[in-house]
Protein backbone atom coordinates (compact mmCIF):
# COMPACT_ATOMS: atom_id res chain seq x y z
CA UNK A 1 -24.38 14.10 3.07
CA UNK A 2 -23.90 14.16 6.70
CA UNK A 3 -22.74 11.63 9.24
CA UNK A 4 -22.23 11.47 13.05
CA UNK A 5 -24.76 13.54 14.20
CA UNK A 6 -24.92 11.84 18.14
CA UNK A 7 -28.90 13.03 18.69
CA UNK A 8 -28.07 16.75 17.60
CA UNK A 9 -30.14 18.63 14.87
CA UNK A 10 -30.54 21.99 13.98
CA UNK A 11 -31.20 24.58 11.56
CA UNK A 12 -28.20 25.14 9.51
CA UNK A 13 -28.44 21.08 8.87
CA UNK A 14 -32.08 21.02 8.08
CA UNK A 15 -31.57 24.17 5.49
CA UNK A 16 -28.31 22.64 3.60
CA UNK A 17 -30.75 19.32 3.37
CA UNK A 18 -33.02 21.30 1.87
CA UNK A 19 -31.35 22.19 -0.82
CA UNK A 20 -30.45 18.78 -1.96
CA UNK A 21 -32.36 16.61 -3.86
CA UNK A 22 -31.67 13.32 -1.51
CA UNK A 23 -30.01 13.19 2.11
CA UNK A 24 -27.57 10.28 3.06
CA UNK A 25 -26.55 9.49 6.51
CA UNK A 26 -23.27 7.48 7.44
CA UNK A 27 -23.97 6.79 10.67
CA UNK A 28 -24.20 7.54 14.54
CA UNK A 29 -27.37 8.98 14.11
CA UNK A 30 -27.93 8.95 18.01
CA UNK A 31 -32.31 9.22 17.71
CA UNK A 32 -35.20 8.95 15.21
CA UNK A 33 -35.75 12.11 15.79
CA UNK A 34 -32.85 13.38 13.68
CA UNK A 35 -33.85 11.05 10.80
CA UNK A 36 -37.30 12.17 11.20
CA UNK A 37 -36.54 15.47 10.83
CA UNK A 38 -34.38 15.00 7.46
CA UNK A 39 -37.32 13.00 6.11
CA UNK A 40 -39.77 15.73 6.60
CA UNK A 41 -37.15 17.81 4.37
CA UNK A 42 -36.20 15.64 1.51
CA UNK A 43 -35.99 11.54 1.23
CA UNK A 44 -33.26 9.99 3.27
CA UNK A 45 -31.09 7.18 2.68
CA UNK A 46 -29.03 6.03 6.10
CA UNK A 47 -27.20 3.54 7.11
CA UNK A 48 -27.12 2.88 11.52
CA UNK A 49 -23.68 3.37 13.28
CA UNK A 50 -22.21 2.25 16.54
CA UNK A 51 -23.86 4.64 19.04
CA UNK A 52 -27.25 3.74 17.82
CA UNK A 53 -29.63 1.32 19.66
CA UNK A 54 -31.65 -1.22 18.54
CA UNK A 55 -34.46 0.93 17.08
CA UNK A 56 -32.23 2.64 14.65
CA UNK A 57 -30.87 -0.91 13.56
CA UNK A 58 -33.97 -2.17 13.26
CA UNK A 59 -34.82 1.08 10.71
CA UNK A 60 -31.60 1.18 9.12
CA UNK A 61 -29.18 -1.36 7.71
CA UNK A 62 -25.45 -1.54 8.34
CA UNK A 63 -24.73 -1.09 4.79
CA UNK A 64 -27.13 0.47 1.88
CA UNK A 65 -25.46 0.53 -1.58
CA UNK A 66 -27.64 1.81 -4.24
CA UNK A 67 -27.47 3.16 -7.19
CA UNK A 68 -27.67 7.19 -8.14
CA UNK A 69 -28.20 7.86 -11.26
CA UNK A 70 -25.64 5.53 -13.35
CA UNK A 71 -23.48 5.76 -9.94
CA UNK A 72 -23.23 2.87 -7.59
CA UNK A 73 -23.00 4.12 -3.86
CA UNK A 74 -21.84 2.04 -0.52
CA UNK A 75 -22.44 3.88 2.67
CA UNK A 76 -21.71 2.47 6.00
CA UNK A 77 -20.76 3.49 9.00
CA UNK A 78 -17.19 1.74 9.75
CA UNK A 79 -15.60 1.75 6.82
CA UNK A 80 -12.21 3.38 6.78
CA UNK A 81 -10.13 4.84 3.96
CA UNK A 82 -7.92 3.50 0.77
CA UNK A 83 -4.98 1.89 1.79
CA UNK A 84 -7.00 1.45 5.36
CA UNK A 85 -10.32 -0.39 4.93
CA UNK A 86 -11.90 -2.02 7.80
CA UNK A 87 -11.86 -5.64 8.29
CA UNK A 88 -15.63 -5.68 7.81
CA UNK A 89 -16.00 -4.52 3.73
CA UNK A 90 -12.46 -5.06 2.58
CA UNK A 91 -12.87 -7.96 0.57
CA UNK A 92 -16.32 -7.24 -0.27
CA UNK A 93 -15.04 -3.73 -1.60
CA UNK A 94 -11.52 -5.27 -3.57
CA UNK A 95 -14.06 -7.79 -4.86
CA UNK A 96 -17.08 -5.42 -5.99
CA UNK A 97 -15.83 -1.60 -5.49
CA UNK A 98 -18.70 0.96 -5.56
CA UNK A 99 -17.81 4.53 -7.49
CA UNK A 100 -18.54 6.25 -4.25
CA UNK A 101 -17.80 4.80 -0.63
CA UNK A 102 -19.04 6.52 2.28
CA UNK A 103 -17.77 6.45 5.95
CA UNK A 104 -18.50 7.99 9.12
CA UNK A 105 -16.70 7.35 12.20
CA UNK A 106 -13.88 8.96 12.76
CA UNK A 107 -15.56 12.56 12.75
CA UNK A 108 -12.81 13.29 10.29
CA UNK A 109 -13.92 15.00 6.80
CA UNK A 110 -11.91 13.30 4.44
CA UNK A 111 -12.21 13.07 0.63
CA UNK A 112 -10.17 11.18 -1.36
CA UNK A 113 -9.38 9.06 -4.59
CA UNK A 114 -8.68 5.17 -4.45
CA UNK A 115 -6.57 4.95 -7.02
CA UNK A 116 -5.97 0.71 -7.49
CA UNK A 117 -9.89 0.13 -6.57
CA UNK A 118 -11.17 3.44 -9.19
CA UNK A 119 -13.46 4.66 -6.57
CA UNK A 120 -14.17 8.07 -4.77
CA UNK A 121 -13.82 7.90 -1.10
CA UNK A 122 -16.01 10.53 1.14
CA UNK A 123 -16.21 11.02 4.68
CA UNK A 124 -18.21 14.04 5.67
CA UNK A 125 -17.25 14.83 9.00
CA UNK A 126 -19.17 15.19 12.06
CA UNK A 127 -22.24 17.06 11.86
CA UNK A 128 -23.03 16.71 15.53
CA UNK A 129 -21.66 18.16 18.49
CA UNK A 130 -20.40 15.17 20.62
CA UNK A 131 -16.66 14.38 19.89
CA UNK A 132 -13.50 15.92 19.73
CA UNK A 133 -13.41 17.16 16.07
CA UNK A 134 -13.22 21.09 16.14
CA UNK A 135 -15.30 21.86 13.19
CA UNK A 136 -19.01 20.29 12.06
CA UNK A 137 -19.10 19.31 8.80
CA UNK A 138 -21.16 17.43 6.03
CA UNK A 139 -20.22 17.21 1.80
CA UNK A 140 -23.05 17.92 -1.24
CA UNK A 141 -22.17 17.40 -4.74
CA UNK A 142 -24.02 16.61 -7.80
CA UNK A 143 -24.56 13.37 -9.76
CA UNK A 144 -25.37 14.00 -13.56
CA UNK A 145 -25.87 10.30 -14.73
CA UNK A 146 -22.31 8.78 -14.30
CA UNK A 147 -20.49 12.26 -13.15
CA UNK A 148 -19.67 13.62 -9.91
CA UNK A 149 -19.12 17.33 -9.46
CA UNK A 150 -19.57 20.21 -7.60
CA UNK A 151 -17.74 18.81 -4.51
CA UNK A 152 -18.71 21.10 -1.51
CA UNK A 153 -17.64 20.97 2.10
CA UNK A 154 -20.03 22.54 4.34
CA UNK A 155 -18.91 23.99 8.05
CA UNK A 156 -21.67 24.30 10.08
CA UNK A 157 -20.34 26.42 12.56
């Protein structure tokens, strides 16, 4: 899982997507051609984030949720954290919470447990090189029908 990419693509993202068995995307994906790219490697689910234009939007929704297994997934870009959602999904998320929720944004990696809404929170980071975060990042784990494990972080650098 990667996020904030800003137009950049490279190797080292294009062999961790290779290992997985599905890529997801939170966001800021900055050109087609970095979606492209990850589709050529494995199938892609992405959601568009607030650098993109309108031909990203028009390929990818603000919000995907989705089931993984026997695990229901949100992904969008602007999402915030527990005890910090954004305006945009909190009542959508106190009303219906997902198992996972997944954020780009603030090109912080973040993981963390929402404890009142019983869901796991992920942001992986920036995996691009525009911003000010020091380190790129993205997160792979496994889904084995209703269990997460494995959590990884990834530094690209």
């Amino acid at each position: 899982m990667l996020s904030d990419t800003h137009g950049h693509m490279d190797d080292r993202i294009l062999h961790y997507a290779n290992e997985a068995d599905e890529i997801w995307h939170a966001g800021d994906i900055g050109s087609l051609e970095v979606t492209d790219k990850l589709k050529a490697v494995k199938p892609l689910k992405a959601v568009y984030g607030n650098i993109d234009n309108a031909e990203i939007r028009k390929e990818f929704p603000l919000n995907n949720r989705f089931m993984c297994e026997e695990v229901d997934v949100w992904i969008t870009h602007i999402g915030g954290y527990p005890g910090r959602y954004s305006p945009a999904v909190k009542e959508d998320i106190k009303k219906d919470p997902p198992k996972i929720f997944i954020s780009g944004h603030s090109h912080i990696l973040k993981v963390m447990n929402d404890k009142n809404l019983k869901l796991l929170h992920m942001n992986p980071g920036a995996a691009g090189k525009q911003g000010f975060h020091k380190k790129r990042t993205m997160l792979r784990f496994k889904i084995n029908g209703r269990d997460i494990s494995d959590l990884e972080v990834i530094e690209l650098e």
